[in-house]
Protein backbone atom coordinates (compact mmCIF):
# COMPACT_ATOMS: atom_id res chain seq x y z
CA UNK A 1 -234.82 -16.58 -2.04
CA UNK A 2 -237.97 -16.05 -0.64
CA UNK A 3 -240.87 -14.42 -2.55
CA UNK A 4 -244.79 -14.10 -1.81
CA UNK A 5 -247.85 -13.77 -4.71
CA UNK A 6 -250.99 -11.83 -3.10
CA UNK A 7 -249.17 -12.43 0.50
CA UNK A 8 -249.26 -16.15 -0.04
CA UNK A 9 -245.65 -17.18 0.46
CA UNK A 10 -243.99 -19.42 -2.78
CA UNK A 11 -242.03 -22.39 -1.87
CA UNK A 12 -238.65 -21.45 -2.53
CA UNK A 13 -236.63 -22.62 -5.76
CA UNK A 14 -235.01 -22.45 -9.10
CA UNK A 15 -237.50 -22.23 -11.91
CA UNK A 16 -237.21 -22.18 -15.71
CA UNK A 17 -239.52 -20.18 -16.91
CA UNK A 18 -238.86 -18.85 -20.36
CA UNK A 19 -236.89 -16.76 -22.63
CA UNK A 20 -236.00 -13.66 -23.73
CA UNK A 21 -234.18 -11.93 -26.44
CA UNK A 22 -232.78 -7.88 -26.95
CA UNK A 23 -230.53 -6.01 -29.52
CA UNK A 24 -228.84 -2.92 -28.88
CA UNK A 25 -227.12 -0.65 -31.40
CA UNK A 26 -224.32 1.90 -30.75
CA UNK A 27 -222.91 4.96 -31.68
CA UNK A 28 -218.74 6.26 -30.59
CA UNK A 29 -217.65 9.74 -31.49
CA UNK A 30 -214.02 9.24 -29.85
CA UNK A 31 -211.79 12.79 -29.06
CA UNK A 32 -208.48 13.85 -28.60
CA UNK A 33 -207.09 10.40 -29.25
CA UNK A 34 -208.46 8.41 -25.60
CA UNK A 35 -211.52 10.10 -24.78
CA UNK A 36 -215.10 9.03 -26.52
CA UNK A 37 -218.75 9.87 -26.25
CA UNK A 38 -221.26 7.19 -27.05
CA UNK A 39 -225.07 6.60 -27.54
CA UNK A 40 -226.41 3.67 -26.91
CA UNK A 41 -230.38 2.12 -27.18
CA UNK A 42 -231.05 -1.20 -25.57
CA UNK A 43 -234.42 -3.49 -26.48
CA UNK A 44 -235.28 -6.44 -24.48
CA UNK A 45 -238.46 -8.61 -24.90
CA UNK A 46 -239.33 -11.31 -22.15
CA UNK A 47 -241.88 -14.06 -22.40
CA UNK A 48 -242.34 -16.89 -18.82
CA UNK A 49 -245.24 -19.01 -18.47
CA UNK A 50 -245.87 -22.29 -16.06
CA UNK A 51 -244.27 -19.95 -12.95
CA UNK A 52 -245.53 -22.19 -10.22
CA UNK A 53 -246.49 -19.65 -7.77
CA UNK A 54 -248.23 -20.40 -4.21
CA UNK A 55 -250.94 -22.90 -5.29
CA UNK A 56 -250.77 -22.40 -9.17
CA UNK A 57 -249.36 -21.34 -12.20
CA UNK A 58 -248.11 -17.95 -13.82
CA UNK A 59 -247.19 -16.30 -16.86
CA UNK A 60 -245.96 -13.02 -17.99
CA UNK A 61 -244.52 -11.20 -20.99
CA UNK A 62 -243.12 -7.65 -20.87
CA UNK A 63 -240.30 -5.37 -22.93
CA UNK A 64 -237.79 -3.07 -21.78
CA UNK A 65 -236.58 -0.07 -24.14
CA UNK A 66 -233.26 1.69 -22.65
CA UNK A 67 -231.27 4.88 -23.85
CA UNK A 68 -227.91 5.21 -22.42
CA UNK A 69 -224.97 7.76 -22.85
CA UNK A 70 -221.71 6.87 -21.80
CA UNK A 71 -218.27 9.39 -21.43
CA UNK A 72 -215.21 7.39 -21.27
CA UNK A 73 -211.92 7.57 -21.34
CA UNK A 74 -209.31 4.32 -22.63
CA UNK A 75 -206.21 3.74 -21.19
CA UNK A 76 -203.52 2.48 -23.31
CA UNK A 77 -202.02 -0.77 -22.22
CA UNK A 78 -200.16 -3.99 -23.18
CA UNK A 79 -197.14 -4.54 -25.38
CA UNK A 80 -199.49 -4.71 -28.16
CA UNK A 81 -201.07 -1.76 -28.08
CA UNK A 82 -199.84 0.65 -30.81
CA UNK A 83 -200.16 3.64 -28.29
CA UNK A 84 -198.41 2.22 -25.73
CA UNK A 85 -195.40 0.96 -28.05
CA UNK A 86 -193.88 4.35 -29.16
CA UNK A 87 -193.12 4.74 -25.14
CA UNK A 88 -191.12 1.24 -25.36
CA UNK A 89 -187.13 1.08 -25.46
CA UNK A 90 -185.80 -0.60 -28.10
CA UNK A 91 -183.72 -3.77 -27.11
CA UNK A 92 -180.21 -4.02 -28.76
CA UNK A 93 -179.48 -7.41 -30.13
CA UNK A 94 -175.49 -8.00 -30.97
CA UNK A 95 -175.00 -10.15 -33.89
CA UNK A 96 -171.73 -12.48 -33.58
CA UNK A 97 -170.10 -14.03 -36.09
């Protein structure tokens, strides 16, 4: 991947630079058995330092705060799946003695 800093081109190369950490809480209102609405807020924190970049060293530190909505619909599948099973045909089983 190639990348510059102030037009000075970086040598390319996997760094490790840091960490970072988030939590996100959510809220489902589900309808009409498959269909649900939910609210979602994301927060993200993100702290590098020792980037080598051109003919040095970086750091930075920066946050991220995200609201999402989501409308979606589930589709009932698999055997085990109680919606799906009351569409299964029971197998007969003959008992011989």
């Amino acid at each position: 991947m190639e990348n510059s800093f102030f037009g000075q081109a970086n040598k390319p190369g996997f760094q490790i630079g840091g960490w970072n950490t988030g939590i996100e809480t959510a809220f489902r209102l589900t309808a009409w058995k498959y269909a649900y609405l939910e609210f979602s807020q994301k927060f993200d924190y993100a702290r590098y330092s020792n980037l080598k970049v051109y003919e040095g060293k970086a750091r930075q530190a920066f946050g991220s705060y995200q609201l999402i909505l989501n409308l979606g619909f589930t589709i009932p599948t698999g055997k085990n799946n109680r919606e799906f099973a009351k569409y299964t045909v029971p197998v007969a089983t003959t008992d011989k003695h």
